[in-house]
N, C-alpha and C. Protein backbone atom coordinates (compact mmCIF):
# COMPACT_ATOMS: atom_id res chain seq x y z
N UNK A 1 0.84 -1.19 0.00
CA UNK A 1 0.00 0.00 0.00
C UNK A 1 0.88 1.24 0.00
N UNK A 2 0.33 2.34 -0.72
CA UNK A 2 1.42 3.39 -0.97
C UNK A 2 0.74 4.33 0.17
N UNK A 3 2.01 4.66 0.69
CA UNK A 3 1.44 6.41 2.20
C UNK A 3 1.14 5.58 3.30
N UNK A 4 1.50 4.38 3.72
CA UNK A 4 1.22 3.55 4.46
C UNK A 4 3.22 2.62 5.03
N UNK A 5 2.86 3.07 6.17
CA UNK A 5 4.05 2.67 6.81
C UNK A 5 4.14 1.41 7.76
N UNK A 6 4.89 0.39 8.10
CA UNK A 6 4.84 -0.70 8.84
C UNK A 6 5.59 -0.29 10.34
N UNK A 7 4.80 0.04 11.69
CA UNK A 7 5.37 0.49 13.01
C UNK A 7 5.58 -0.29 13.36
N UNK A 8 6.89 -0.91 13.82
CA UNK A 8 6.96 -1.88 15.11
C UNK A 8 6.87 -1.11 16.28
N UNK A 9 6.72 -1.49 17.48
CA UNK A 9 6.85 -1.04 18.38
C UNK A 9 5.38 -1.12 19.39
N UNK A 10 5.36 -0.66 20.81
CA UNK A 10 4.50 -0.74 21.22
C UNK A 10 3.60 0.55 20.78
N UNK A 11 2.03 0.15 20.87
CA UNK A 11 1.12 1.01 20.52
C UNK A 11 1.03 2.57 21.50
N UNK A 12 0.84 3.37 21.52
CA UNK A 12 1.33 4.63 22.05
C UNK A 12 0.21 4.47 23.29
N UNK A 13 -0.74 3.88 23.45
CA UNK A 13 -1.67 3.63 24.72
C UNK A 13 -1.19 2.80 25.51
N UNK A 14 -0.29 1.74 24.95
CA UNK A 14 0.32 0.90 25.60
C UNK A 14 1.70 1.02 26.33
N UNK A 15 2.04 2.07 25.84
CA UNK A 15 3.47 3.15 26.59
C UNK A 15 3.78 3.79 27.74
N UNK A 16 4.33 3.44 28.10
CA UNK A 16 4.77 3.99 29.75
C UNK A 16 6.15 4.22 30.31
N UNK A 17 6.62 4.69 31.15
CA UNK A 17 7.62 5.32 31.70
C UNK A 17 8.81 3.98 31.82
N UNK A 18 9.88 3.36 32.01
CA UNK A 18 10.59 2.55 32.28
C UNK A 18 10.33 2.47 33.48
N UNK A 19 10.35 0.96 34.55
CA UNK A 19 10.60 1.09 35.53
C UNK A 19 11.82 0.34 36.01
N UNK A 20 12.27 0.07 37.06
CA UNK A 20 13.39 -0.95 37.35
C UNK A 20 12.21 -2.03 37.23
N UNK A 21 12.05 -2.56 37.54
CA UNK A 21 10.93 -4.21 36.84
C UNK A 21 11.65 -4.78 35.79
N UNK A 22 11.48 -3.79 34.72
CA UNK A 22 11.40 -3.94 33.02
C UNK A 22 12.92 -3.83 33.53
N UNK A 23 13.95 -3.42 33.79
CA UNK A 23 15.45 -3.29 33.39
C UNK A 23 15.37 -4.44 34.28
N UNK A 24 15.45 -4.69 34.95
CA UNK A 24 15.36 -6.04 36.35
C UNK A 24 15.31 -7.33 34.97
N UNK A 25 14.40 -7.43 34.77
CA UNK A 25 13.50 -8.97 34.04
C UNK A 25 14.84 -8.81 32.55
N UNK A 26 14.72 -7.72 31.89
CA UNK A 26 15.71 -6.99 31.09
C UNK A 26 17.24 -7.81 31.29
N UNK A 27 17.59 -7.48 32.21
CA UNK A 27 18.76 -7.98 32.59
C UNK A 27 19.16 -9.18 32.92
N UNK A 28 17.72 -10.11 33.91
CA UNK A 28 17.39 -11.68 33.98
C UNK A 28 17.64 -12.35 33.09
N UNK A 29 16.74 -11.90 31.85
CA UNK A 29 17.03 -12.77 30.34
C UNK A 29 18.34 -12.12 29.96
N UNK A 30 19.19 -11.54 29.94
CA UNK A 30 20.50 -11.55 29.07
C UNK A 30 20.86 -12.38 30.02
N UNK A 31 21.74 -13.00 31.38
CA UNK A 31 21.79 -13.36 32.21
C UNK A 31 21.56 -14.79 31.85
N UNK A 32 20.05 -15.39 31.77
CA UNK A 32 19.88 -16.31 31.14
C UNK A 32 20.28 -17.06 29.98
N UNK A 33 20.41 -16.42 28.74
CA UNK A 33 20.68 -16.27 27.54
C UNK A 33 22.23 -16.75 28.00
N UNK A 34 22.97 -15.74 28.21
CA UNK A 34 24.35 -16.02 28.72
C UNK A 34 24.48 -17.65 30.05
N UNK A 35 23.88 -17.76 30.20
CA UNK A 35 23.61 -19.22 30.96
C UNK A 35 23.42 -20.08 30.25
N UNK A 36 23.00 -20.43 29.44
CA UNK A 36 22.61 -21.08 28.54
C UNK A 36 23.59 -21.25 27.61
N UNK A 37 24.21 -20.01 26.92
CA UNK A 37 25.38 -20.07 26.05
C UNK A 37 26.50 -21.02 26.38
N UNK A 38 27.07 -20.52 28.08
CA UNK A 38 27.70 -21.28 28.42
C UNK A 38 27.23 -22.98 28.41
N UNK A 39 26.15 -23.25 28.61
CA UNK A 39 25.76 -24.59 29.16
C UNK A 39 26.14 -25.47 27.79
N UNK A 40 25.97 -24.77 26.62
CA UNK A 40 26.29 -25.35 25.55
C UNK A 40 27.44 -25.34 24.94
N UNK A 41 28.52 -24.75 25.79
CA UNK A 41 29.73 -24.85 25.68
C UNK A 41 30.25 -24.05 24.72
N UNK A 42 29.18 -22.50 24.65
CA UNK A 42 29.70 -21.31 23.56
C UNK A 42 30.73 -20.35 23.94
N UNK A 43 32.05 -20.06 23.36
CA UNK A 43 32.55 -19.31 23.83
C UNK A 43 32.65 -18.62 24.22
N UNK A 44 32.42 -16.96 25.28
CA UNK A 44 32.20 -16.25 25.36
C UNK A 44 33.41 -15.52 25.06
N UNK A 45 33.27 -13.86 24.59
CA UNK A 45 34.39 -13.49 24.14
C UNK A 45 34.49 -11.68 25.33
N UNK A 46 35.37 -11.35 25.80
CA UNK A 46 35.76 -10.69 26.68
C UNK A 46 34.38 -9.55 26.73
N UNK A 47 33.66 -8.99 25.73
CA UNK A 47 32.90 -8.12 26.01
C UNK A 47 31.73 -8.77 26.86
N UNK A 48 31.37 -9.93 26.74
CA UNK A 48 30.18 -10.51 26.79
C UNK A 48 30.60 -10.42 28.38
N UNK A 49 31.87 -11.80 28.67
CA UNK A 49 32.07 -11.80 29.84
C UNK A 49 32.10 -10.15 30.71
N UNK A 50 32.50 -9.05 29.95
CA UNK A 50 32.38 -8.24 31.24
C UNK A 50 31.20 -7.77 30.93
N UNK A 51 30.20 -7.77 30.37
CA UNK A 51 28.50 -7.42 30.75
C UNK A 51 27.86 -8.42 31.18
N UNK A 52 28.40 -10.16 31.33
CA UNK A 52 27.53 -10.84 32.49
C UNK A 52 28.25 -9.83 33.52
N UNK A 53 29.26 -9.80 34.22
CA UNK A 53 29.79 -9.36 35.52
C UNK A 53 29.23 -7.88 35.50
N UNK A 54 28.98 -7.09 34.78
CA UNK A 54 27.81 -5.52 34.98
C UNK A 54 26.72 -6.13 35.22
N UNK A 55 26.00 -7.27 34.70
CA UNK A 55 25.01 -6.90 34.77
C UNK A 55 24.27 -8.35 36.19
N UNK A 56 25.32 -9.23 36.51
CA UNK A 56 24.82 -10.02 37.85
C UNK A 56 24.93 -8.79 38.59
N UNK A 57 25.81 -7.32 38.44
CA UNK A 57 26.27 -6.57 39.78
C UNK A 57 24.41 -5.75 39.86
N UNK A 58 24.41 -5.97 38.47
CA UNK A 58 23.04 -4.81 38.40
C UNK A 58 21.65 -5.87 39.22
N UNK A 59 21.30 -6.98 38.91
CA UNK A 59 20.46 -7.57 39.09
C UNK A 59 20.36 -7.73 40.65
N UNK A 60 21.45 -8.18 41.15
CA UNK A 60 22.32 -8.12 42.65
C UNK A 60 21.35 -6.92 43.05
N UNK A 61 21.87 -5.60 42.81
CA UNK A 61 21.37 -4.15 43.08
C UNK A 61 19.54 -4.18 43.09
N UNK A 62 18.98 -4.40 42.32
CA UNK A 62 18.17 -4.29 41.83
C UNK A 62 17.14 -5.17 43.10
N UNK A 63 18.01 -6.06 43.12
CA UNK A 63 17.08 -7.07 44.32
C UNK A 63 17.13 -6.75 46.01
N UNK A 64 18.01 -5.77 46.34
CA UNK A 64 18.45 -5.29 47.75
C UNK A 64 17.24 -5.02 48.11
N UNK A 65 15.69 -4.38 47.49
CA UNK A 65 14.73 -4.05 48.12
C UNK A 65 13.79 -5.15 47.52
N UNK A 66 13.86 -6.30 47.83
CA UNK A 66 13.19 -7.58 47.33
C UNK A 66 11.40 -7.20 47.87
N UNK A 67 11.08 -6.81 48.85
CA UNK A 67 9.56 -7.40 49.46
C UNK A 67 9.09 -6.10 48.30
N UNK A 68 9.36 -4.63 48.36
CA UNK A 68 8.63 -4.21 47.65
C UNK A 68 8.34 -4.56 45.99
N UNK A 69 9.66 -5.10 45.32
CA UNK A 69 9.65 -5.53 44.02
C UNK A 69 8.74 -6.51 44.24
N UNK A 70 8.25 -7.40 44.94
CA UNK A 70 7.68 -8.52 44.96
C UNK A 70 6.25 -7.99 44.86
N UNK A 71 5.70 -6.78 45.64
CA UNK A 71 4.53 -5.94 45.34
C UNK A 71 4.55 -5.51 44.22
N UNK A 72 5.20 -5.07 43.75
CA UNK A 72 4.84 -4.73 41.98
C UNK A 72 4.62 -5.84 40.93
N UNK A 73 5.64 -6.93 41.05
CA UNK A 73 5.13 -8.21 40.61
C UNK A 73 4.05 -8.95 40.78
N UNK A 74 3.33 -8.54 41.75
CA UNK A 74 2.31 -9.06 42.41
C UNK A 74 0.53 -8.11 41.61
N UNK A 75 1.31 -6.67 41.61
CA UNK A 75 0.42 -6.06 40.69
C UNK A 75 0.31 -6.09 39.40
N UNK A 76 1.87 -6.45 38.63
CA UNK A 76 1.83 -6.57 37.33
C UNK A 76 1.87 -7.96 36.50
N UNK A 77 1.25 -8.85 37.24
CA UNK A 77 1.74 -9.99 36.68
C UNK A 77 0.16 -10.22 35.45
N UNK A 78 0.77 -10.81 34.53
CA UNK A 78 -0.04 -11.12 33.22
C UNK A 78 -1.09 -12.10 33.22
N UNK A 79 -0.78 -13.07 33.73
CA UNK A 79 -1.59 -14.52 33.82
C UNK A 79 -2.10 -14.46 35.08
N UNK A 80 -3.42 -15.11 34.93
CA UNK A 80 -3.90 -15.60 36.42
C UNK A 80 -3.69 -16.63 37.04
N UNK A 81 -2.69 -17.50 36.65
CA UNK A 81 -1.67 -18.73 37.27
C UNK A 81 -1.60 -18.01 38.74
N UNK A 82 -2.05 -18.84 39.15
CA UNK A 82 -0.91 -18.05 40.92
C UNK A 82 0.90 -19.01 41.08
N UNK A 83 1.75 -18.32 40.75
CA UNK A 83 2.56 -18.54 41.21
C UNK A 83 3.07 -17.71 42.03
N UNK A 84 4.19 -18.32 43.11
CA UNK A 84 4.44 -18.17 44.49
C UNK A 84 5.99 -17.58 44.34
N UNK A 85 6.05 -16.20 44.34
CA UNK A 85 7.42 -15.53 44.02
C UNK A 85 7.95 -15.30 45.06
N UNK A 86 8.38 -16.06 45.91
CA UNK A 86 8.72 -15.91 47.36
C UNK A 86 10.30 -15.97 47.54
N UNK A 87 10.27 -16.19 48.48
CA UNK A 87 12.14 -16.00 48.57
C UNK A 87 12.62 -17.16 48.06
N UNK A 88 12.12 -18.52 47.31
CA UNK A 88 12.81 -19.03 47.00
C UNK A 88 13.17 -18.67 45.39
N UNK A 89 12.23 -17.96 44.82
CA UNK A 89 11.94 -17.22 43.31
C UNK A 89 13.32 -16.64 43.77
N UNK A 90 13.31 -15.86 44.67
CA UNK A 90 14.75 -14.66 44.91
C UNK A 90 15.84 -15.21 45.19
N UNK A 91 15.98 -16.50 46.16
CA UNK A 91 16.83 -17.34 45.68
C UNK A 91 17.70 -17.78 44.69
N UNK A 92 17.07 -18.45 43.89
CA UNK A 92 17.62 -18.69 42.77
C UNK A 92 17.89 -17.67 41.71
N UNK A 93 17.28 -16.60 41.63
CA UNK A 93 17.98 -15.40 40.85
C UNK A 93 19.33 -14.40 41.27
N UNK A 94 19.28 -14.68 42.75
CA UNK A 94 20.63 -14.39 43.60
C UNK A 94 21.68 -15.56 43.13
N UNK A 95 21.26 -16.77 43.18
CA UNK A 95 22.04 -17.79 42.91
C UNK A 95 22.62 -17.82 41.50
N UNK A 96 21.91 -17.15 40.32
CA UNK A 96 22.38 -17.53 38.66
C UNK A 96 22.56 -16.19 38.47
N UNK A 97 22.59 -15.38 39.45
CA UNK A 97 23.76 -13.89 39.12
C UNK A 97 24.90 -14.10 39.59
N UNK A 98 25.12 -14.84 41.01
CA UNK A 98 26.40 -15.37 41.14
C UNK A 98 27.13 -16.55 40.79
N UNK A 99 26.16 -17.62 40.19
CA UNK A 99 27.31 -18.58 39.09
C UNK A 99 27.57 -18.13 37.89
N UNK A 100 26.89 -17.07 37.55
CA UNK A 100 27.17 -16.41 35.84
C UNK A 100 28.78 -15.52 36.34
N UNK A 101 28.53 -15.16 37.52
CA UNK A 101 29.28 -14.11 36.99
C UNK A 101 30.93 -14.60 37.65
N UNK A 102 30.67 -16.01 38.21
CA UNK A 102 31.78 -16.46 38.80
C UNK A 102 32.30 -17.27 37.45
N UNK A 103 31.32 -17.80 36.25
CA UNK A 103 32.01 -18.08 35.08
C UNK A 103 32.73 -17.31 34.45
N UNK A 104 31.85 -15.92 34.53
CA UNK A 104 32.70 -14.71 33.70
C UNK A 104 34.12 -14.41 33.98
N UNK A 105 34.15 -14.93 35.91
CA UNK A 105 35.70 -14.47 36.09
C UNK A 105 36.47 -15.66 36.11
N UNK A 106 36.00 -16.75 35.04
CA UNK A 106 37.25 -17.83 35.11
C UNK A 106 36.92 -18.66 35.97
N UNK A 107 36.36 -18.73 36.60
CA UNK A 107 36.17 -20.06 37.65
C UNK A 107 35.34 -20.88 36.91
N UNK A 108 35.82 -22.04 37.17
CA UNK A 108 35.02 -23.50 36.28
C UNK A 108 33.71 -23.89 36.79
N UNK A 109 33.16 -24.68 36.26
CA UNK A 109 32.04 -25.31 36.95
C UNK A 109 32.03 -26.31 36.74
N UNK A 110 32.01 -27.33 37.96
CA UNK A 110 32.23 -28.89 37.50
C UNK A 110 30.88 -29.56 37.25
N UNK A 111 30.75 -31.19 37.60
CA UNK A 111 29.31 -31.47 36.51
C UNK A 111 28.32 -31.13 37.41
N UNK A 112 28.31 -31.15 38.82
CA UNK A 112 27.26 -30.99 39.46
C UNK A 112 26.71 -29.46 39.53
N UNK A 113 27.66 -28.74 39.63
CA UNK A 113 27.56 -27.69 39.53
C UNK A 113 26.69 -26.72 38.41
N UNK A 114 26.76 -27.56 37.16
CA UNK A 114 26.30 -27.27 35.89
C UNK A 114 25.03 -27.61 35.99
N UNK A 115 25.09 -28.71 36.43
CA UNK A 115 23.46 -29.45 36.73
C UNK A 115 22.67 -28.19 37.80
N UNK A 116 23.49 -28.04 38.19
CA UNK A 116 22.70 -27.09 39.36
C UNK A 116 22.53 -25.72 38.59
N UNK A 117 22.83 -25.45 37.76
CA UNK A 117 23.00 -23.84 36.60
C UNK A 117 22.15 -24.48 35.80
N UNK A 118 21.83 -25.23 35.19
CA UNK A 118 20.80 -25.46 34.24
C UNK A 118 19.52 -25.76 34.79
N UNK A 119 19.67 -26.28 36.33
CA UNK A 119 18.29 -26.40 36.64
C UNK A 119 17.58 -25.03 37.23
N UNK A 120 18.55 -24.12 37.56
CA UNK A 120 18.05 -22.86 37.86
C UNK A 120 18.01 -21.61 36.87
N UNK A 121 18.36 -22.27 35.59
CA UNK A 121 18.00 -21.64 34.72
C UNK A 121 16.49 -22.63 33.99
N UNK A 122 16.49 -23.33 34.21
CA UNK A 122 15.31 -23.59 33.78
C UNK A 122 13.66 -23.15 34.33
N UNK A 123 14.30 -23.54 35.81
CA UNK A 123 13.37 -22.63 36.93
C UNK A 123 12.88 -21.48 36.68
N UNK A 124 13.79 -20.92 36.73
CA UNK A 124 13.46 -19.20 36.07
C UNK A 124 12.82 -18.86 34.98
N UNK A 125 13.12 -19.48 34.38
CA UNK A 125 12.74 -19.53 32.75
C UNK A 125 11.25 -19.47 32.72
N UNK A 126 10.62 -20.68 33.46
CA UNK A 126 9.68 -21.03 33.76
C UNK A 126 8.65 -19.85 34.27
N UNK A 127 9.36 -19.45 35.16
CA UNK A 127 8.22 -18.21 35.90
C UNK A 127 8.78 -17.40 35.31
N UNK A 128 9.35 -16.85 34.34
CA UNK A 128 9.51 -15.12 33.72
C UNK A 128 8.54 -15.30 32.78
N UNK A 129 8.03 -15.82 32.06
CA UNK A 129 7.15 -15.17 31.24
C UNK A 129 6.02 -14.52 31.87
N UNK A 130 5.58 -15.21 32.99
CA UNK A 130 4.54 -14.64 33.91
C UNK A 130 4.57 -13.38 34.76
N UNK A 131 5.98 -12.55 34.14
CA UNK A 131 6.36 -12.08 35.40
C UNK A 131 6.87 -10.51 34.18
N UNK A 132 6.73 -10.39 32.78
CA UNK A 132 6.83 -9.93 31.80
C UNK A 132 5.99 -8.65 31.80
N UNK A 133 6.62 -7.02 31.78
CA UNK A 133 6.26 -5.90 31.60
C UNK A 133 5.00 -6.38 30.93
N UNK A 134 4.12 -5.23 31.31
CA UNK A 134 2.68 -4.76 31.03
C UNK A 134 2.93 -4.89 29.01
N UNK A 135 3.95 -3.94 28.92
CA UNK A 135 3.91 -3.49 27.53
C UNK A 135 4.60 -4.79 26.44
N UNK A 136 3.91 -5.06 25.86
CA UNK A 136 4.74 -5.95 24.66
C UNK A 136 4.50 -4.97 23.25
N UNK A 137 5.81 -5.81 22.47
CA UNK A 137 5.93 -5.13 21.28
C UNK A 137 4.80 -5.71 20.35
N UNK A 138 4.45 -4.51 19.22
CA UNK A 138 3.34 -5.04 18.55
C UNK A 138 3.47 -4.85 17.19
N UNK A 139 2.84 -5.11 16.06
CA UNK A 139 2.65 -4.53 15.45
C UNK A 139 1.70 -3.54 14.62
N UNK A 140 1.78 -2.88 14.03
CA UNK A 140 0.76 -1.84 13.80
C UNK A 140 0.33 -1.35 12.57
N UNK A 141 -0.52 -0.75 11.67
CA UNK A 141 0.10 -0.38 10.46
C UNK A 141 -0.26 1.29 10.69
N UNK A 142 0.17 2.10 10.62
CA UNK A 142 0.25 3.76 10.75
C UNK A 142 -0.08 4.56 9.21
N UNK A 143 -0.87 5.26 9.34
CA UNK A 143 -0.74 6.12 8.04
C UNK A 143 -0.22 7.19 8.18
């Protein structure tokens, strides 16, 4: 169609301010992603390794005021699943910011250890979609 443009992005009603949430969950999945890379035995190459170690420091940060984040999750969550984001949810995201970022600095992980990184990346995995900013990307067509 001619005078007719293709928008990605979220719809302008659907737009809102950033909060730490969205950089929080933001930072979870690279985190993840990078968990995973490793698990499959992908190289990581010096930039990567020093933005896992920025960004377990950020997630780390991010979680120091855990009960109130847990109220906003509690208001923003998508699905009506009840899942139970309790300290063991915080647990294990304390736990796969500090085996990511103890890979980043060279320390190995032996087999149990791995087993224990893949099962808490799977964990997680599991409850983030439920746990996913208000806003998703869409598409649109704009004139």
């Amino acid at each position: 169609k001619v005078g007719y443009m293709l928008r990605l992005g979220s719809n302008l009603f659907q737009m809102r301010t950033v909060r730490d949430d969205d950089i929080l969950i933001s930072r979870l999945r690279l985190l993840i992603v990078m968990a995973r890379a490793y698990l499959q035995d992908t190289s990581l190459g010096n930039y990567s390794l020093r933005s896992i170690i920025r960004n377990a420091g950020q997630v780390n940060y991010f979680l120091s005021d855990w009960h109130a984040y847990l109220d906003r999750l509690e208001n923003n969550r998508k699905s009506p699943v009840n899942i139970d984001t309790d300290h063991i949810f915080y647990q294990r995201i304390k736990l796969l910011s500090v085996m990511v970022k103890s890979i980043a600095q060279g320390n190995p992980l032996g087999i149990r250890r791995k087993a224990a990184l893949k099962s808490n990346v799977q964990y997680i995995s599991e409850i983030l979609p439920y746990l996913q900013p208000l806003h998703r990307t869409a598409l649109s067509v704009v004139k």
